[in-house]
C-alpha atoms as a PDB file:
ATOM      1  CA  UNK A   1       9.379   5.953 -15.743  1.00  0.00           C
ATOM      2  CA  UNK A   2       7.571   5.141 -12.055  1.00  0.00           C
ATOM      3  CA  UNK A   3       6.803   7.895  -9.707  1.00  0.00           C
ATOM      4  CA  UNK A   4       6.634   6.527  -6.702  1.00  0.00           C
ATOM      5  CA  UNK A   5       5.883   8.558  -3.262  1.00  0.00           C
ATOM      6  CA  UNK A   6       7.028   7.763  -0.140  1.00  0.00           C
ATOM      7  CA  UNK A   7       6.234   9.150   3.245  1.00  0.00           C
ATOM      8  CA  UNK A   8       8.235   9.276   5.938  1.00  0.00           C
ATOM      9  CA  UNK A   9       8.005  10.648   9.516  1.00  0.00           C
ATOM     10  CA  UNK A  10      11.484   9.597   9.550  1.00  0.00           C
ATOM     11  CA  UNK A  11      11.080   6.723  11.848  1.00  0.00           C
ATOM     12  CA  UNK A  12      12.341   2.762  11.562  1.00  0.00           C
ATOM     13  CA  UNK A  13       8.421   1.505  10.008  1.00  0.00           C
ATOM     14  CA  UNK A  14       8.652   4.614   7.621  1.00  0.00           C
ATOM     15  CA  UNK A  15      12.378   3.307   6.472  1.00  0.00           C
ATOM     16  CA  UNK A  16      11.557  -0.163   6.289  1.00  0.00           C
ATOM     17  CA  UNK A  17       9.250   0.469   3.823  1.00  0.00           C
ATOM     18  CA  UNK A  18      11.511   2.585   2.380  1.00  0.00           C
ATOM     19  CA  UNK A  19      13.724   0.266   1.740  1.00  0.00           C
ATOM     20  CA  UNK A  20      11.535  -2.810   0.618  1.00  0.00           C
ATOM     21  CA  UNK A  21       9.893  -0.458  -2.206  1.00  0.00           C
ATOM     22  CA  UNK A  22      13.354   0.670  -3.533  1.00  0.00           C
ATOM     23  CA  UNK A  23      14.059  -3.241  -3.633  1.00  0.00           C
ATOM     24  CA  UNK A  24      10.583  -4.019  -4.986  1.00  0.00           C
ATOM     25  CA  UNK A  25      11.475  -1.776  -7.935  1.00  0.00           C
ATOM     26  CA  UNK A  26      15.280  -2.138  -8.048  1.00  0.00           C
ATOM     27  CA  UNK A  27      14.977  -2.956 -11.942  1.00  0.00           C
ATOM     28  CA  UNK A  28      12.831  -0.295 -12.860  1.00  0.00           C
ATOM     29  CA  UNK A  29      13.797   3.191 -13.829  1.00  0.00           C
ATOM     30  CA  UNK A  30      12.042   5.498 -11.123  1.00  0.00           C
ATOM     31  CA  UNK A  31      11.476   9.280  -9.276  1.00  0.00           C
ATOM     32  CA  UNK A  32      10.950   8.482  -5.579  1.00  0.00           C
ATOM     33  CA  UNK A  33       9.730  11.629  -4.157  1.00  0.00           C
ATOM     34  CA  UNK A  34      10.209  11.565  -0.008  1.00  0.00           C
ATOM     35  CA  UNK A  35       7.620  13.124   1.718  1.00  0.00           C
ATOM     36  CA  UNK A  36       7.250  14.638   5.036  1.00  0.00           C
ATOM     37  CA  UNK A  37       4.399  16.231   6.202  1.00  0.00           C
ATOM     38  CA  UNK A  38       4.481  17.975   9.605  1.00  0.00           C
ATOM     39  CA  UNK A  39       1.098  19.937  10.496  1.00  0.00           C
ATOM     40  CA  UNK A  40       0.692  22.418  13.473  1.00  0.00           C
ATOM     41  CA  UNK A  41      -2.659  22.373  15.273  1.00  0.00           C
ATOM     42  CA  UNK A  42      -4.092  25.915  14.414  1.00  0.00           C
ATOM     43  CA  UNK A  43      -4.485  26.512  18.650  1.00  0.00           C
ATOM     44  CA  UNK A  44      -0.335  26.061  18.463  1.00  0.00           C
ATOM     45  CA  UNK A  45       0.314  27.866  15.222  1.00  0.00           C
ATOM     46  CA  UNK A  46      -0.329  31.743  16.960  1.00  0.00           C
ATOM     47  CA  UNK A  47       1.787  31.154  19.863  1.00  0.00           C
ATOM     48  CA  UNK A  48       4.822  30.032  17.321  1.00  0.00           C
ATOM     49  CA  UNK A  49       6.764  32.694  15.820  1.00  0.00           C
ATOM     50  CA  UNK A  50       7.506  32.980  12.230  1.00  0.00           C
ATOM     51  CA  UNK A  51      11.364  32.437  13.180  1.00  0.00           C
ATOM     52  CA  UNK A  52      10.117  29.309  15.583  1.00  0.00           C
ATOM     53  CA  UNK A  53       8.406  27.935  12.322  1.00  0.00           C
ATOM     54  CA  UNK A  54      10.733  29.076   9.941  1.00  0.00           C
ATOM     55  CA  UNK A  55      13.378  26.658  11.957  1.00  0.00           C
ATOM     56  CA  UNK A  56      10.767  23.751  11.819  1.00  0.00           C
ATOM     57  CA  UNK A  57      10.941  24.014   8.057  1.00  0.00           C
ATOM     58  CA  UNK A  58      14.696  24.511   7.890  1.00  0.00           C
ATOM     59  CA  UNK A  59      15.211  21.327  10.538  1.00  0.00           C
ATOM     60  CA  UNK A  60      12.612  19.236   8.167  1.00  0.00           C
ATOM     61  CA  UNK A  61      14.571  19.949   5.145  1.00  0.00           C
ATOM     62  CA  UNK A  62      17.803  18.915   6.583  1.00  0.00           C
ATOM     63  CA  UNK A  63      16.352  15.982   7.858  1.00  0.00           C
ATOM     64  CA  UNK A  64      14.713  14.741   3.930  1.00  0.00           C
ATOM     65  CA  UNK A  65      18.346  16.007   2.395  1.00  0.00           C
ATOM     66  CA  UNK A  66      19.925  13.842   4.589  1.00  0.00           C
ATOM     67  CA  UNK A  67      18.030  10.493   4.133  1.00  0.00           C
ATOM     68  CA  UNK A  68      18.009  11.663   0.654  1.00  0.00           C
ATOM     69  CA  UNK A  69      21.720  11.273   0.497  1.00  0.00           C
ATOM     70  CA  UNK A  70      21.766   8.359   3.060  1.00  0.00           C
ATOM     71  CA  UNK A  71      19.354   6.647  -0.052  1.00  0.00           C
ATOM     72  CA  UNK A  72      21.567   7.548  -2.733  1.00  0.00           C
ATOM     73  CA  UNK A  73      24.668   6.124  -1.097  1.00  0.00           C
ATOM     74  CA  UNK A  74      23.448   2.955   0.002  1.00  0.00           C
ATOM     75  CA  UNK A  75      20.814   2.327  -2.880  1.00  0.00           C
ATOM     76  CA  UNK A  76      23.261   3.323  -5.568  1.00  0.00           C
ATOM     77  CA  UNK A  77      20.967   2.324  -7.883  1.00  0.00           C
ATOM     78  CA  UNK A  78      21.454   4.122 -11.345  1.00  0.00           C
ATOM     79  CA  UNK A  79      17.515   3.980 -12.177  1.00  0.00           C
ATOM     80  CA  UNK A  80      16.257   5.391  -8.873  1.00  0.00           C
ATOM     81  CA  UNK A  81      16.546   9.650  -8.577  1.00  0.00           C
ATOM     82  CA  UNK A  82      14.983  11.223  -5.585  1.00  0.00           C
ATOM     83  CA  UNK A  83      13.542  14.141  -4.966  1.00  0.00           C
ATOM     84  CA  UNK A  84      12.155  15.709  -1.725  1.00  0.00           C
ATOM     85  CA  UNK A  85       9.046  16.667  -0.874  1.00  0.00           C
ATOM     86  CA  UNK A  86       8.082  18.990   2.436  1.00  0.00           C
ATOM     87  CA  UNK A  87       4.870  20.300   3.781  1.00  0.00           C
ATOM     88  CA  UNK A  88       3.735  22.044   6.944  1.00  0.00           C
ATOM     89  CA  UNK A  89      -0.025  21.022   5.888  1.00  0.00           C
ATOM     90  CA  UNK A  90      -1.918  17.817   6.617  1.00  0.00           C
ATOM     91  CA  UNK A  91      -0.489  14.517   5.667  1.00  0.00           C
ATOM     92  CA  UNK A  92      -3.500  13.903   3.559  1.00  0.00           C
ATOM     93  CA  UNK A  93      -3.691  17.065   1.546  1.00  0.00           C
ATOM     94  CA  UNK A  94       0.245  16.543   0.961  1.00  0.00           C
ATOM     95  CA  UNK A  95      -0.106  13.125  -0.253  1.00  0.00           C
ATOM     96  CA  UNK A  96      -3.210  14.097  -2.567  1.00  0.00           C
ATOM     97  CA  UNK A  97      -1.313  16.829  -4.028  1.00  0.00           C
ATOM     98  CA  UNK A  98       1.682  15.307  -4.373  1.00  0.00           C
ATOM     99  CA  UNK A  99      -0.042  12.264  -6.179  1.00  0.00           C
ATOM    100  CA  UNK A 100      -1.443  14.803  -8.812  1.00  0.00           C
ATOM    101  CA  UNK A 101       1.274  17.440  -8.913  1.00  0.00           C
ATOM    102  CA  UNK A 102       3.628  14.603  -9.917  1.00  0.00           C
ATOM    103  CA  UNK A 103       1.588  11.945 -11.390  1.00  0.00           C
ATOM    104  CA  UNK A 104       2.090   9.629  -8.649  1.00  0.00           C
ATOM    105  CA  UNK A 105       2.470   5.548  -9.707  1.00  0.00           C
ATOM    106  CA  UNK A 106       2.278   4.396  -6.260  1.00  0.00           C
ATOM    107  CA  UNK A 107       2.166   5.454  -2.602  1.00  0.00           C
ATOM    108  CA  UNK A 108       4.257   3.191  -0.428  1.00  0.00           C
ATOM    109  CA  UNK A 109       4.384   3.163   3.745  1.00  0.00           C
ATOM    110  CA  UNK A 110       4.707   1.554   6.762  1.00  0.00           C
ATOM    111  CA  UNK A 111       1.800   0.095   8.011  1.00  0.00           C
ATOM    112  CA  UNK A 112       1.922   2.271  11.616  1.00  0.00           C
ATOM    113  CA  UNK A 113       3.411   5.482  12.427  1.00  0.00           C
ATOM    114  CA  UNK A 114       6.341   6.594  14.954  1.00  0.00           C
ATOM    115  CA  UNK A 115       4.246   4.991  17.870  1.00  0.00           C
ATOM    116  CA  UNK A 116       4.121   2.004  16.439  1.00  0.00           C
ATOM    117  CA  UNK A 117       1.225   1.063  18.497  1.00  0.00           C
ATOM    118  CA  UNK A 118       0.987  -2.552  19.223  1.00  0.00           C
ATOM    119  CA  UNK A 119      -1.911  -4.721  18.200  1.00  0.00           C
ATOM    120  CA  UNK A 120      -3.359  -2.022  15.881  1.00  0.00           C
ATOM    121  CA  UNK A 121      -2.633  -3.414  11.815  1.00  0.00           C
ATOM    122  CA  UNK A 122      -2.507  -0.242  10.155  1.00  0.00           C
ATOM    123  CA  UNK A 123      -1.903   3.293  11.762  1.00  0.00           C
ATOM    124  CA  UNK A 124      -4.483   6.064  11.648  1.00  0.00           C
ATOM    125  CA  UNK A 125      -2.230   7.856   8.276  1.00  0.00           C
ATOM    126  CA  UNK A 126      -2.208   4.369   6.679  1.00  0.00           C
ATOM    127  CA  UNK A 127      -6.175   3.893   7.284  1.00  0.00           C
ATOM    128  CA  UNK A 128      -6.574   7.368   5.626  1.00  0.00           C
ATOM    129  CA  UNK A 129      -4.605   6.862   2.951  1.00  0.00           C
ATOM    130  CA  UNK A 130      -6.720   3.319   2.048  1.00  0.00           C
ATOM    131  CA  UNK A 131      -9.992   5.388   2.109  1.00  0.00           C
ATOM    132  CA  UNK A 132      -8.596   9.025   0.375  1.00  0.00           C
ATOM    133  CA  UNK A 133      -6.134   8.092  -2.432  1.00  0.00           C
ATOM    134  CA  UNK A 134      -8.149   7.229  -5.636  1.00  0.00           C
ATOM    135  CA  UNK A 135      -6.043   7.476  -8.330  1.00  0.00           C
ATOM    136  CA  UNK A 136      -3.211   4.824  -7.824  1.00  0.00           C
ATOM    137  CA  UNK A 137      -2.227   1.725  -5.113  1.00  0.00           C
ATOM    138  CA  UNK A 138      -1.396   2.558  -1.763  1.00  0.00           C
ATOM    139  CA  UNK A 139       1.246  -0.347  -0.752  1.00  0.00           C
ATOM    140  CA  UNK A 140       1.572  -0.720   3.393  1.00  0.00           C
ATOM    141  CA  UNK A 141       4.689  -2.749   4.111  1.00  0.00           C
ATOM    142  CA  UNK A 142       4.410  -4.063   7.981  1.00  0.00           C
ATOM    143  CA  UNK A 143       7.163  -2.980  10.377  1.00  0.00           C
ATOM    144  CA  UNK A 144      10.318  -5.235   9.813  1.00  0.00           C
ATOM    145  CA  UNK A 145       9.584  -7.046   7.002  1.00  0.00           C
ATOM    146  CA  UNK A 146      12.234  -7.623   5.203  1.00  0.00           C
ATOM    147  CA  UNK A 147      12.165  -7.714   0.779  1.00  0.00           C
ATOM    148  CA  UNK A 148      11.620 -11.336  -0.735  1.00  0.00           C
ATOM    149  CA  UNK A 149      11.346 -11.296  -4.551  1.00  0.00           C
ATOM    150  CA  UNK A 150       7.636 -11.090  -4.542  1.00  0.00           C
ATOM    151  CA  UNK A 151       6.924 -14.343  -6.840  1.00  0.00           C
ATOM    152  CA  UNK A 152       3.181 -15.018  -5.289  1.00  0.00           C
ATOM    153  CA  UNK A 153       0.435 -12.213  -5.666  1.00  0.00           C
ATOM    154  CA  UNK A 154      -3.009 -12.958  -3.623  1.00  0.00           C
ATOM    155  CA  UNK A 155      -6.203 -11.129  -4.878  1.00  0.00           C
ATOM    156  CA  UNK A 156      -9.461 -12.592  -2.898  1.00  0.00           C
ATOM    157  CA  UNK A 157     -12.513 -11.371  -4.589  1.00  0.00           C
ATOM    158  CA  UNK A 158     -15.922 -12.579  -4.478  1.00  0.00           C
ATOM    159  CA  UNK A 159     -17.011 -12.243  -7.515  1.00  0.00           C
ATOM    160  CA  UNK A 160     -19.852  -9.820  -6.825  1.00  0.00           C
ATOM    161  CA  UNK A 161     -18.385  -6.696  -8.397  1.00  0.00           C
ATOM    162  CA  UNK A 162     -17.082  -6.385 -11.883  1.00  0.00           C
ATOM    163  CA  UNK A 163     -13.325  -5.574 -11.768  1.00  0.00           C
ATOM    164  CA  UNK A 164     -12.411  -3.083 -14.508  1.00  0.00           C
ATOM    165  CA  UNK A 165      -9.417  -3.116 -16.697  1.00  0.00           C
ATOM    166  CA  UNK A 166      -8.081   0.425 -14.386  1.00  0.00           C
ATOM    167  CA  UNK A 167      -7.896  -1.899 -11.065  1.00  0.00           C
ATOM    168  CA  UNK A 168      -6.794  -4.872 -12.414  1.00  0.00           C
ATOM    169  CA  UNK A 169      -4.285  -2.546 -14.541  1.00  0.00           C
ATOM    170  CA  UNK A 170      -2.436  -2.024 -11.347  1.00  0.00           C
ATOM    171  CA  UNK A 171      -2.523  -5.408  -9.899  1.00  0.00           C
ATOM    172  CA  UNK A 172      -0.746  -6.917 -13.516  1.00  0.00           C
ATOM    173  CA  UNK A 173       1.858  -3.840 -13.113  1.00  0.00           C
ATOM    174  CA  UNK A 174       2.980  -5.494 -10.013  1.00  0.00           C
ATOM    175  CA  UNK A 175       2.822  -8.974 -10.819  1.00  0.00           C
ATOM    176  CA  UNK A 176       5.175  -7.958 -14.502  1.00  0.00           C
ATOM    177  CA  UNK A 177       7.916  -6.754 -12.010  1.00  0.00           C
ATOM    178  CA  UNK A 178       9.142 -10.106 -11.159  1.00  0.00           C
ATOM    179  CA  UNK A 179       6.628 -11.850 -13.484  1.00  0.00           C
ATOM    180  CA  UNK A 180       4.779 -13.168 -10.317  1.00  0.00           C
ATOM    181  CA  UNK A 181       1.709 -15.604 -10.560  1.00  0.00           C
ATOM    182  CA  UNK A 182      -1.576 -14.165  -9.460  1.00  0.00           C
ATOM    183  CA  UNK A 183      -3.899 -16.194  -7.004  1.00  0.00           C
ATOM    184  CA  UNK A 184      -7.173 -15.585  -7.596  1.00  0.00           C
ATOM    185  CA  UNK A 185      -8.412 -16.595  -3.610  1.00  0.00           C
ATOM    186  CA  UNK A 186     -12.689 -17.016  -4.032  1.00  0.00           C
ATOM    187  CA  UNK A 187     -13.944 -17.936  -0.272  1.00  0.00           C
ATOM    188  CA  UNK A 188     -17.161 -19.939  -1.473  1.00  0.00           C
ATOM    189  CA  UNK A 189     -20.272 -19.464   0.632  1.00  0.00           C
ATOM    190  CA  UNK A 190     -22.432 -20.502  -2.081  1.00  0.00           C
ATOM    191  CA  UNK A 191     -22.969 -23.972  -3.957  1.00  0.00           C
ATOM    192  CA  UNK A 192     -22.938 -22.414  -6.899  1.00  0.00           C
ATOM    193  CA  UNK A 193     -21.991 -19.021  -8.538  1.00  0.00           C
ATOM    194  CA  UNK A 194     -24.821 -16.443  -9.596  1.00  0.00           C
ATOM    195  CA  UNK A 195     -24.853 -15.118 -13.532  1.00  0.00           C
ATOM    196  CA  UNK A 196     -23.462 -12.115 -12.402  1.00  0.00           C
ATOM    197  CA  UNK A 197     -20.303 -13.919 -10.629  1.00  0.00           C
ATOM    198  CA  UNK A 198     -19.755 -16.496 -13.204  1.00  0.00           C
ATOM    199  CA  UNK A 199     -20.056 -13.388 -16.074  1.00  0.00           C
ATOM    200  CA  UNK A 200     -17.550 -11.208 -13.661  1.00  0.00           C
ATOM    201  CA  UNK A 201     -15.198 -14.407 -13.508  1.00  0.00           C
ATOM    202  CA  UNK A 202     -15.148 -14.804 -16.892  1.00  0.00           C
ATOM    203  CA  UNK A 203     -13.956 -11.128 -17.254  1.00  0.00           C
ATOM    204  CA  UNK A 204     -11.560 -11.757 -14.672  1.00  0.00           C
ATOM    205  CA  UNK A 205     -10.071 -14.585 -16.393  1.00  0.00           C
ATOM    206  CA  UNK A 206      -9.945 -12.677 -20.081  1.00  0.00           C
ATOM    207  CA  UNK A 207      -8.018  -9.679 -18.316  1.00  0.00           C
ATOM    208  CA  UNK A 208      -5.533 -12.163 -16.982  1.00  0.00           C
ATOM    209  CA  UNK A 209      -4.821 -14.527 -19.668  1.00  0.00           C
ATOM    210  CA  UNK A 210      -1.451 -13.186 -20.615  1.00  0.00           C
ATOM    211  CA  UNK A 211      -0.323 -13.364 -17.111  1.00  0.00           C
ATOM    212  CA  UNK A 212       0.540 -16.417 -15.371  1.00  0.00           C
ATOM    213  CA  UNK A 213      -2.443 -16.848 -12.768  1.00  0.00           C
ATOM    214  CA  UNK A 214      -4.439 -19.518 -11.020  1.00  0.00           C
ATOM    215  CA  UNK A 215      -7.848 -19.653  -8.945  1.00  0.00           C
ATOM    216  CA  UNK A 216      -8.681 -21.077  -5.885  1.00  0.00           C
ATOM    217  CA  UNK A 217     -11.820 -22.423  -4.387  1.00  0.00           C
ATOM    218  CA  UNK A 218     -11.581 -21.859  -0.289  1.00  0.00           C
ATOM    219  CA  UNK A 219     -15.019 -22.925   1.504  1.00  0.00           C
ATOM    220  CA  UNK A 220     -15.777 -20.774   4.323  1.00  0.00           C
ATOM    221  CA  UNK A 221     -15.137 -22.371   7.826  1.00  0.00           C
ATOM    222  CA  UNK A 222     -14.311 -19.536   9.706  1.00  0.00           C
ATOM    223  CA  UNK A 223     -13.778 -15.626   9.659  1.00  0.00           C
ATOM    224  CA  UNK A 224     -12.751 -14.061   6.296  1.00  0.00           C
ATOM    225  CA  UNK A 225     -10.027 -13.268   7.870  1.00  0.00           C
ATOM    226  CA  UNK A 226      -8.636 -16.197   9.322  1.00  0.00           C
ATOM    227  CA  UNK A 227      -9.605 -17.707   5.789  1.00  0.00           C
ATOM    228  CA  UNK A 228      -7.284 -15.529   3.708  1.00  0.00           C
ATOM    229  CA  UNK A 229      -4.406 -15.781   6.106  1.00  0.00           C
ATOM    230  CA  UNK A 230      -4.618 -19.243   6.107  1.00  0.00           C
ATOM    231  CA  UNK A 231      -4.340 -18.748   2.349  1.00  0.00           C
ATOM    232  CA  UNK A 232      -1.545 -16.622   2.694  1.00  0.00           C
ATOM    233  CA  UNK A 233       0.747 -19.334   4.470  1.00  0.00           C
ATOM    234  CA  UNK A 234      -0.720 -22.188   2.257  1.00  0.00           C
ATOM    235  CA  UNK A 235      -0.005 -20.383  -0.675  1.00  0.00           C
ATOM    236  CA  UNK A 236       2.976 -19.100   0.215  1.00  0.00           C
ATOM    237  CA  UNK A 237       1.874 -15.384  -0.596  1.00  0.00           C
ATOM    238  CA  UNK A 238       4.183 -12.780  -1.060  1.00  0.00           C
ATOM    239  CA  UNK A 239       2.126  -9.761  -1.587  1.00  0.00           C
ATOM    240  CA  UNK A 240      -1.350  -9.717  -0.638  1.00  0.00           C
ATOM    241  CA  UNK A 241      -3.350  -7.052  -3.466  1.00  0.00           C
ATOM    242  CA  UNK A 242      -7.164  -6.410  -2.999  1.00  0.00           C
ATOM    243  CA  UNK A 243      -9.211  -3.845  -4.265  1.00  0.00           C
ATOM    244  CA  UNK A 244     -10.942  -0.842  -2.029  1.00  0.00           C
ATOM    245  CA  UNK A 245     -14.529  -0.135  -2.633  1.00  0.00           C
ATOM    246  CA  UNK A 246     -17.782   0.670  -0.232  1.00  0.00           C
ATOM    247  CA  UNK A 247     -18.598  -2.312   2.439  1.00  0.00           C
ATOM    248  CA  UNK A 248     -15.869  -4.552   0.855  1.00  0.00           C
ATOM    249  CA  UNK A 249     -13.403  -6.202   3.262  1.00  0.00           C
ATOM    250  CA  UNK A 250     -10.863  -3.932   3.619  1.00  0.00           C
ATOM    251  CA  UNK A 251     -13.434  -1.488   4.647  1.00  0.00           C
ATOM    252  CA  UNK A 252     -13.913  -3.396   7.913  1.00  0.00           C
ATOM    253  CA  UNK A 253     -10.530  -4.372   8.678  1.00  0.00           C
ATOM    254  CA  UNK A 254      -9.487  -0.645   8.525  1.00  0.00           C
ATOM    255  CA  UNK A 255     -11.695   0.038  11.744  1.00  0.00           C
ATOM    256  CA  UNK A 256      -9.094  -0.484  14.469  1.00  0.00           C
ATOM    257  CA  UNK A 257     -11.985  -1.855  16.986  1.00  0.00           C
ATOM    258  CA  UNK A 258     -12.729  -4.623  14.337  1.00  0.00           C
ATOM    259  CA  UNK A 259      -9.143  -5.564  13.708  1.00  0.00           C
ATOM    260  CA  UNK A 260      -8.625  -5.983  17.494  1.00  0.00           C
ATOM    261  CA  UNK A 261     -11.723  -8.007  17.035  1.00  0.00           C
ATOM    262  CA  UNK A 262     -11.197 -10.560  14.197  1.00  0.00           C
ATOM    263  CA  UNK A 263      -6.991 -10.512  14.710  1.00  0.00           C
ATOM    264  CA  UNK A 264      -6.216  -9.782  10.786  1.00  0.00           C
ATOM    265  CA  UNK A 265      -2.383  -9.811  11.810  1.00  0.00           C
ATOM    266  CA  UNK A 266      -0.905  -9.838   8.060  1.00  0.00           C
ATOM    267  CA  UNK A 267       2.508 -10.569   7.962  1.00  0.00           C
ATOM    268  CA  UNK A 268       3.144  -9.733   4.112  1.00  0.00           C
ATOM    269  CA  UNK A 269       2.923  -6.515   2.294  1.00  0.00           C
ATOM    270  CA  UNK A 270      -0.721  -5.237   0.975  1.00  0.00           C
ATOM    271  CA  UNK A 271      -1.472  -3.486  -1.589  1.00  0.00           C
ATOM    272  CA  UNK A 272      -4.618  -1.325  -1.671  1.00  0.00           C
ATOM    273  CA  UNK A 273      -6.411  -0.770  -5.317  1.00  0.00           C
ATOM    274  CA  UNK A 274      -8.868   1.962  -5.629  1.00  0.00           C
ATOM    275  CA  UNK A 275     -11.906   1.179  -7.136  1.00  0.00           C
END
């Protein structure tokens, strides 16, 4: 059984994704919990009455039991059950609590929000969830992508940091769904590797050798990120996995001033490990 969350703010990003995940795990037996999290600044909270917000609720609820039925009549997929989820707290605390109440598998959203806000990669719930969520993947599906059987998994590391058998755990648990390859994607700014990389890539490789898995050499000629998109179209990439830890990559990119700056437009879902 997979317990898989899904937020929604009920808008066309939060149903794409939606939809991709329940296609993403069409052949495994699942709980998809929809969540919807709608907080009231405190300033706005005394000047609401308890009927006021006691409507709020009741209009939130109708709104979950409805895609909730709208799900289960067009997914009619006999290993999927849903179940609703509704909070008048923070996003964040709902999602955190939801994870552990539940023993979340995987979080899975758009990558923006109802605004939709053009040229930013990720919206500011998707950037929180990268940085908060610590005990499973958080999976951000860009708005209108439609589901390709994901046959081509890209995990760039640099070697630097010893992967454990927890984070790597969840990046095999994807690529078993639709026994993808993994694509080990090493940009090389060095002539050689260090002790500690070639001892980390030997881990690496142990950890993977009952999956099907390659690794690839890139030298650096440009900005990481250009680098691993160009990857991502060589490669033909379906699902782009890395993993989330202090001054790594996806640290940067989830500063919306820096993605503006280096233009990390990713096309493909990504899947955020925690460390």
């Amino acid at each position: 059984m997979t317990n898989i969350l899904l937020p929604t703010d009920f808008s066309d990003n939060a149903w794409n994704a939606i939809v991709y995940t329940l296609k993403l795990y069409a052949n495994e037996t699942c709980t998809i919990y929809l969540l919807n999290a709608t907080q009231l600044k405190a300033s706005r909270i005394s000047s609401f009455s308890n009927k006021l917000l006691t409507t709020m609720r009741d209009n939130a609820k109708n709104d979950l039991l409805k895609l909730k039925a709208q799900l289960e009549e067009t997914n009619a997929n006999g290993n999927h059950e849903f179940e609703i989820l509704l909070s008048l707290g923070n996003l964040d605390d709902a999602i955190e609590g939801a994870i552990d109440k539940y023993a979340i598998d995987l979080v899975a959203m758009g990558t923006k929000g109802a605004t939709g806000a053009k040229g930013i990669l990720f919206g500011s719930n998707t950037t929180k969830m990268f940085k908060k969520v610590k005990k499973c993947p958080v999976l951000a599906i860009p708005d209108n992508y439609e589901f390709v059987v994901p046959k081509q998994i890209a995990f760039p590391t640099d070697f630097n940091r010893y992967c454990d058998a927890k984070e790597l755990h969840f990046l095999k648990r994807l690529a078993d769904l639709y026994n993808a390859t993994i694509r080990v994607i090493h940009i090389n700014k060095e002539d050689k590797l260090t002790d500690r990389q070639e001892k980390n890539l030997t881990t690496l490789r142990q950890y993977l050798k009952n999956h099907v898995h390659s690794f690839h050499w890139i030298p650096t000629y440009a900005s990481k990120s250009k680098e691993i998109n160009d990857c991502i179209e060589e490669l033909e990439i379906d699902i782009l996995a890395m993993v989330y830890y202090s001054h790594s990559f996806i640290e940067s990119i989830t500063h919306e001033p820096v993605i503006k700056k280096i233009g990390f437009h990713l096309k493909i879902p990504f899947m955020v490990i925690p460390e």
